[in-house]
N, C-alpha and C. Protein backbone atom coordinates (compact mmCIF):
# COMPACT_ATOMS: atom_id res chain seq x y z
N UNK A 1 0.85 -1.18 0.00
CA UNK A 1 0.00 0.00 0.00
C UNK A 1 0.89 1.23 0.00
N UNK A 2 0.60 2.11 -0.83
CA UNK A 2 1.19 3.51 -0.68
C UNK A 2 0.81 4.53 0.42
N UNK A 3 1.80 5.00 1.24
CA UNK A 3 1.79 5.80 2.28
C UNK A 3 2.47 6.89 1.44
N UNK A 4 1.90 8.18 1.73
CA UNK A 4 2.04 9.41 1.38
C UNK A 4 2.43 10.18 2.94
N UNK A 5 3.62 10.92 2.80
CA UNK A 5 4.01 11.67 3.80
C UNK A 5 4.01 12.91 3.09
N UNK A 6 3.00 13.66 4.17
CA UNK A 6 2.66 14.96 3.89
C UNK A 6 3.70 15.75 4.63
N UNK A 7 3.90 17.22 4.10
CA UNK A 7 4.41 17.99 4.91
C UNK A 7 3.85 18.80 4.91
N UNK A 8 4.21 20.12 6.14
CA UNK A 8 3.08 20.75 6.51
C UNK A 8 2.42 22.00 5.58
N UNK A 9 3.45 22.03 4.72
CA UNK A 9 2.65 23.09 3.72
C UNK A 9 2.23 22.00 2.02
N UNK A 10 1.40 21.38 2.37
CA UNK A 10 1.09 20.49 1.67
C UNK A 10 -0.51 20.02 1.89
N UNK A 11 -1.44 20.27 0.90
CA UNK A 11 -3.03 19.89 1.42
C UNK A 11 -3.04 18.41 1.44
N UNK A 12 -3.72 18.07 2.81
CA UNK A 12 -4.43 16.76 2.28
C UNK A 12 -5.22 16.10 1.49
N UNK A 13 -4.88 15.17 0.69
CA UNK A 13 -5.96 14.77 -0.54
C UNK A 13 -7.27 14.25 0.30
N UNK A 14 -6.47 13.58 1.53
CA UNK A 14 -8.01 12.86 1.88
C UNK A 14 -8.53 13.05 2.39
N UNK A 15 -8.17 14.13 3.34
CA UNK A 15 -8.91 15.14 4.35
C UNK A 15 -9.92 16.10 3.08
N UNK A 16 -9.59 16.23 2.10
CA UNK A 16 -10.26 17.02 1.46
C UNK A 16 -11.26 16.46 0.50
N UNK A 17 -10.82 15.06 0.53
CA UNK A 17 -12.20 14.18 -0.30
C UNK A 17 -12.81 13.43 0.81
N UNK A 18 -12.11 13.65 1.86
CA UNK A 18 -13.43 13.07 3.04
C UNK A 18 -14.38 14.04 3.11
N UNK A 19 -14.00 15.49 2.70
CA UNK A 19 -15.06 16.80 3.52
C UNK A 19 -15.89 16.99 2.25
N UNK A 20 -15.43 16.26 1.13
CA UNK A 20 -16.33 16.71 -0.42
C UNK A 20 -15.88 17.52 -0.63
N UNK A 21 -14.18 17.80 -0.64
CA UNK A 21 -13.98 18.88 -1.14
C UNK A 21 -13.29 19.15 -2.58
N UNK A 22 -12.84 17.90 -2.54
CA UNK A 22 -11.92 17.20 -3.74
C UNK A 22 -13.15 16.03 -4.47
N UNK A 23 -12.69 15.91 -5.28
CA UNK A 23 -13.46 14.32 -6.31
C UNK A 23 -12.18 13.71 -6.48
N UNK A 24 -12.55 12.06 -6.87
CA UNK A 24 -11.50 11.07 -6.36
C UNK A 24 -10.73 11.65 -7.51
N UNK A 25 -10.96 11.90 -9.05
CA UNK A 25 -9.58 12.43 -9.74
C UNK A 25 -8.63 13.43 -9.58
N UNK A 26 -9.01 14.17 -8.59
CA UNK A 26 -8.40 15.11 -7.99
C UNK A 26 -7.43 14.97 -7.13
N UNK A 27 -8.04 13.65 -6.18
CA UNK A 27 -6.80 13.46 -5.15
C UNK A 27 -5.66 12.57 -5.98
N UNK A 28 -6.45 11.77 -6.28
CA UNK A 28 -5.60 10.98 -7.02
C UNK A 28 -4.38 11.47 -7.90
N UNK A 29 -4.39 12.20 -8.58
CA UNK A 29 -3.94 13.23 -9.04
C UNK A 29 -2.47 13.97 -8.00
N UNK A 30 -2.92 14.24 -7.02
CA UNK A 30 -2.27 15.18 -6.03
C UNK A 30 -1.58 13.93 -5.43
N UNK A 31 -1.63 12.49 -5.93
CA UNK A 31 -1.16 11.78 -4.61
C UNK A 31 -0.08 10.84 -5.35
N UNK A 32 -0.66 11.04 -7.29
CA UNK A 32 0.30 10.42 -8.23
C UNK A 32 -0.19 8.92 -8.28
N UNK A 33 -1.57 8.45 -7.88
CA UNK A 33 -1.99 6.90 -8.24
C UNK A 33 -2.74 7.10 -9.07
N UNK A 34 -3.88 5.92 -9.16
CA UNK A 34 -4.84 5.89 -10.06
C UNK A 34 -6.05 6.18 -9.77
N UNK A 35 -7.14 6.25 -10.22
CA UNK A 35 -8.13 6.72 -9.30
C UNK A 35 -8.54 4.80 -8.50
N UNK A 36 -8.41 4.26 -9.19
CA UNK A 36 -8.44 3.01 -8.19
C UNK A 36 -7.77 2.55 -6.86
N UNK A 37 -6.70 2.86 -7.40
CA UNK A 37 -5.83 2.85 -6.03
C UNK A 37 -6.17 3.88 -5.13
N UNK A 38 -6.52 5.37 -5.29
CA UNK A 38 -6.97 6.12 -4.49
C UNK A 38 -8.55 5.51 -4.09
N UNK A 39 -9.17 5.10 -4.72
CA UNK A 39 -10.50 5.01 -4.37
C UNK A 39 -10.01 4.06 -2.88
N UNK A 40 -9.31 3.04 -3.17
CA UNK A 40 -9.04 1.87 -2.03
C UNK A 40 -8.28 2.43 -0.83
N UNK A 41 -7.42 3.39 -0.70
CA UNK A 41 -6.55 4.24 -0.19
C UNK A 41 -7.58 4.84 0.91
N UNK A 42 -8.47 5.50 0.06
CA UNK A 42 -9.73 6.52 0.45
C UNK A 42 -10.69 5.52 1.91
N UNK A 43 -10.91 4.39 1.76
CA UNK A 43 -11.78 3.27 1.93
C UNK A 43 -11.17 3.06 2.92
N UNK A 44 -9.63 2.66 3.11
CA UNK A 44 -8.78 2.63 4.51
C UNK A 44 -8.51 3.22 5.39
N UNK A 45 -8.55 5.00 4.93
CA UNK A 45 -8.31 6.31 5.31
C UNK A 45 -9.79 6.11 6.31
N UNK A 46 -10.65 6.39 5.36
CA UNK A 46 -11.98 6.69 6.20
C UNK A 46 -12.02 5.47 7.42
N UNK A 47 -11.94 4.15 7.02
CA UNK A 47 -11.78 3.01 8.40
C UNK A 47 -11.56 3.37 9.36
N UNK A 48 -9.83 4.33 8.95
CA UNK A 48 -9.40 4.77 10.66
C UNK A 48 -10.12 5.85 11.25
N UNK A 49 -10.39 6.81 10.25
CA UNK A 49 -11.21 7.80 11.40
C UNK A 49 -12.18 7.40 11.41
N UNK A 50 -13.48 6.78 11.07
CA UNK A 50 -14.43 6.03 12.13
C UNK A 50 -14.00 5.16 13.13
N UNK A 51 -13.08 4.70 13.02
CA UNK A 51 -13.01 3.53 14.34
C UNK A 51 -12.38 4.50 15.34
N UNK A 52 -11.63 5.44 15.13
CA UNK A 52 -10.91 6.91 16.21
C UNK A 52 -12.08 7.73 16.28
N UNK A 53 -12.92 7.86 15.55
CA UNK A 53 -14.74 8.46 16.24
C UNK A 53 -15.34 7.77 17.11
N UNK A 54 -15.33 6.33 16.95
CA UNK A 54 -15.98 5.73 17.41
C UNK A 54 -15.17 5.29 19.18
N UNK A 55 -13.74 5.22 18.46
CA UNK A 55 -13.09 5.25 20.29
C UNK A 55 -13.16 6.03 21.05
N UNK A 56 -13.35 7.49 20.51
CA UNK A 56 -13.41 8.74 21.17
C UNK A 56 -14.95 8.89 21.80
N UNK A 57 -15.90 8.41 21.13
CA UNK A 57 -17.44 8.30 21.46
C UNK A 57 -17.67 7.55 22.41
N UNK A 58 -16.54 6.37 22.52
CA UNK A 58 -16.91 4.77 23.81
C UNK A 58 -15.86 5.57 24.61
N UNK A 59 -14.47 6.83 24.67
CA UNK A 59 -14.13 6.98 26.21
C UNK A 59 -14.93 7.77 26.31
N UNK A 60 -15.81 8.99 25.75
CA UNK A 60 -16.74 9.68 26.46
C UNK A 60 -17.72 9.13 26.99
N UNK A 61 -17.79 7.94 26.64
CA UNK A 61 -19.46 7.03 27.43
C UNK A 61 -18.98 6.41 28.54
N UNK A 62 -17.45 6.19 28.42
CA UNK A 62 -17.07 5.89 29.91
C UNK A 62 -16.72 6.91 30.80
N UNK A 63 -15.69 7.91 30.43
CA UNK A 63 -16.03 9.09 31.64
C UNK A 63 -17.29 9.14 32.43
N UNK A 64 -18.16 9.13 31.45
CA UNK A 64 -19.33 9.86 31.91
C UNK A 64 -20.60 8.62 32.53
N UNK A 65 -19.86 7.24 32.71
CA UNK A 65 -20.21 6.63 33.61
C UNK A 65 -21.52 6.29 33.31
N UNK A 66 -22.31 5.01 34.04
CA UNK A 66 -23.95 4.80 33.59
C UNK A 66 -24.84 5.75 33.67
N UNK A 67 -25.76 5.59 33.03
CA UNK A 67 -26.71 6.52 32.95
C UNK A 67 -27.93 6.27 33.72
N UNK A 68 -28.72 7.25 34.56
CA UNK A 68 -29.51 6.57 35.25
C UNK A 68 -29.40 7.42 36.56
């Protein structure tokens, strides 16, 4: 799998086709694959930040202890 290291004056492709801000030929483009390989790229990207939404959502349900 291709890992892209950004630097900081550099946009994210996938931060910006996660927000609809880009279309997949666009990132793809900016990232030098295909739009296939970005499409799959895209698909892995998004995995981690739902499952880091979703961890961040289960420690706030534990801080905040049963309900009731």
């Amino acid at each position: 799998m291709l890992m892209v290291s950004l630097e900081s004056n550099e946009v994210d492709p996938f931060g910006l086709l996660y927000r609809a801000k880009w279309n997949v030929p666009t990132a793809a483009k900016a990232l030098g694959v295909s739009d296939d390989e970005c499409k799959q790229l895209f698909r892995d990207y998004c995995a981690r930040v739902w499952a880091d939404e979703e961890a961040c959502d289960a420690k706030k349900a534990y801080k905040s202890g049963p309900e009731g």
